[in-house]
Protein backbone atom coordinates (compact mmCIF):
# COMPACT_ATOMS: atom_id res chain seq x y z
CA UNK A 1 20.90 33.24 -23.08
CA UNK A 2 19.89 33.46 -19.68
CA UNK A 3 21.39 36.57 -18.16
CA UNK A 4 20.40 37.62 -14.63
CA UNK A 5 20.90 34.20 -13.18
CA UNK A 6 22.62 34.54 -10.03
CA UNK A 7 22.51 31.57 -6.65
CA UNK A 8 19.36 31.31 -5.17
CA UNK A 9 17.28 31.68 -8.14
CA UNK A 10 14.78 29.67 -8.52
CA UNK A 11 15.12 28.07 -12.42
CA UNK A 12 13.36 25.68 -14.82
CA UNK A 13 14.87 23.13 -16.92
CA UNK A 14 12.71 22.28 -20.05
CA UNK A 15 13.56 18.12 -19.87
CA UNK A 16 12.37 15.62 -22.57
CA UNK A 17 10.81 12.31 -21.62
CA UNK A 18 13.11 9.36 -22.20
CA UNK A 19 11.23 6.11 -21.20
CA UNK A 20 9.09 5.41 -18.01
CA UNK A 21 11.49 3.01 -15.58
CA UNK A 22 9.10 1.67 -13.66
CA UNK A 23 5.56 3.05 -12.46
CA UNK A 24 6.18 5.66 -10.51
CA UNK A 25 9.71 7.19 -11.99
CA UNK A 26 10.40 8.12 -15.37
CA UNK A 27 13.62 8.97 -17.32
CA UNK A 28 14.25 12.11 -18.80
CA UNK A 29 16.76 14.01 -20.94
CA UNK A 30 18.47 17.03 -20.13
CA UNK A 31 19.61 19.11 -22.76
CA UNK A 32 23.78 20.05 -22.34
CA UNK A 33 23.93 17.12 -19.09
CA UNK A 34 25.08 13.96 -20.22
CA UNK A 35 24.14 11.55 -18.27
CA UNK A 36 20.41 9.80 -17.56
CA UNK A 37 18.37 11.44 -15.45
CA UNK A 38 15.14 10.15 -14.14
CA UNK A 39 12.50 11.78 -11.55
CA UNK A 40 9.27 10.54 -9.71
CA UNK A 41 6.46 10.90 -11.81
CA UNK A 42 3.48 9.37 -10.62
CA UNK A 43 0.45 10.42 -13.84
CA UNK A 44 0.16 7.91 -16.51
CA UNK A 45 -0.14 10.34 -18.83
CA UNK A 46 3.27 10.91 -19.77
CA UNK A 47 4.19 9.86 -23.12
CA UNK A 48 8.12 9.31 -24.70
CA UNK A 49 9.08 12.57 -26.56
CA UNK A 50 7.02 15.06 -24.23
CA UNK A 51 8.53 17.93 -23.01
CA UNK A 52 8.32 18.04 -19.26
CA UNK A 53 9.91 21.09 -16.85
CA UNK A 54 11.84 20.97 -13.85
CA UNK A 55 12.38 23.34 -11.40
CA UNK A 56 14.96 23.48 -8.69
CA UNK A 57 17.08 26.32 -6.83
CA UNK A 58 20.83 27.57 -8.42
CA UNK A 59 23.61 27.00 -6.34
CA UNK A 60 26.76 27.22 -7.47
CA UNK A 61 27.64 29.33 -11.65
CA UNK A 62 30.69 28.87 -13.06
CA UNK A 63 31.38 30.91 -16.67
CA UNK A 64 28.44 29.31 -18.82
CA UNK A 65 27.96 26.46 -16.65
CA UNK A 66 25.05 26.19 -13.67
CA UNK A 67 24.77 23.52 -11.35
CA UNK A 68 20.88 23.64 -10.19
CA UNK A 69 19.63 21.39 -7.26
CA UNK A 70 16.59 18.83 -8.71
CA UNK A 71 17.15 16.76 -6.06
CA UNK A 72 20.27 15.81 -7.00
CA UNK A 73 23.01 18.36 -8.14
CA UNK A 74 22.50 19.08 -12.25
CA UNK A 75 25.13 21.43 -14.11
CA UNK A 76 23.91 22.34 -17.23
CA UNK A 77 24.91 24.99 -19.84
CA UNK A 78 22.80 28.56 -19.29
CA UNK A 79 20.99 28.86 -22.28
CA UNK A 80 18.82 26.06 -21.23
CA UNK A 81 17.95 27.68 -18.25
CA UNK A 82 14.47 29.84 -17.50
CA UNK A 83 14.28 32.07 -14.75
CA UNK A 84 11.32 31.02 -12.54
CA UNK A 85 12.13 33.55 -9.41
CA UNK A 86 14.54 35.93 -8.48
CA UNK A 87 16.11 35.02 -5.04
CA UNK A 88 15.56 38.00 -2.49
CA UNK A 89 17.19 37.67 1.23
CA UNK A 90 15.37 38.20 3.75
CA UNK A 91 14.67 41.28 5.12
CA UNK A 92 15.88 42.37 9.05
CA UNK A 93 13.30 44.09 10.75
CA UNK A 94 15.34 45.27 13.91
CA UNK A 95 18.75 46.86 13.35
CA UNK A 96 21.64 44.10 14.13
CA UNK A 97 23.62 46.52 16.45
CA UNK A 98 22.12 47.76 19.75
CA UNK A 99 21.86 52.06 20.39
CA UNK A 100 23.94 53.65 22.08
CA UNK A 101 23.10 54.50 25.40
């Protein structure tokens, strides 16, 4: 299971190759998501069966269930999520409230 998933994480979604649609897209199967899926994929290389990841930004957990942005919104369970990045806010460099004078 992946623990330490929280929103803005970046994550990767191990995907299997369906079919290829058409030359440039190609459908793909997303384990616990169950419904088609298919992404621009542009390498003739690609072959039905092979395992292919996508990555895309968490934005919204719910128990066990994580919808990550691929372009389109994606909830999928969290065990078939990999942690790519850790989300870190940005830092301020100058205090938000004026001194005192």
């Amino acid at each position: 299971m992946a623990k330490g998933i929280h929103i803005g994480d970046e994550v990767a979604i191990t995907a299997t190759v369906r079919r290829r649609v058409t030359e440039d897209r190609v459908s793909v199967s997303i384990p616990s998501y169950g419904f088609p899926h298919s992404i621009v994929d542009r390498t003739s290389t690609v072959k039905k069966g092979q395992p292919i990841e996508l990555v895309g930004d968490v934005t919204s957990i719910d128990g066990e269930w994580v919808t990550v942005n691929l372009g389109v919104p994606v909830t999928v369970n969290m065990d078939t999520l990999r942690l790519v990045t850790s989300y870190k806010p940005p830092t301020r460099k100058a205090p938000l409230v004026d001194k005192a004078t």
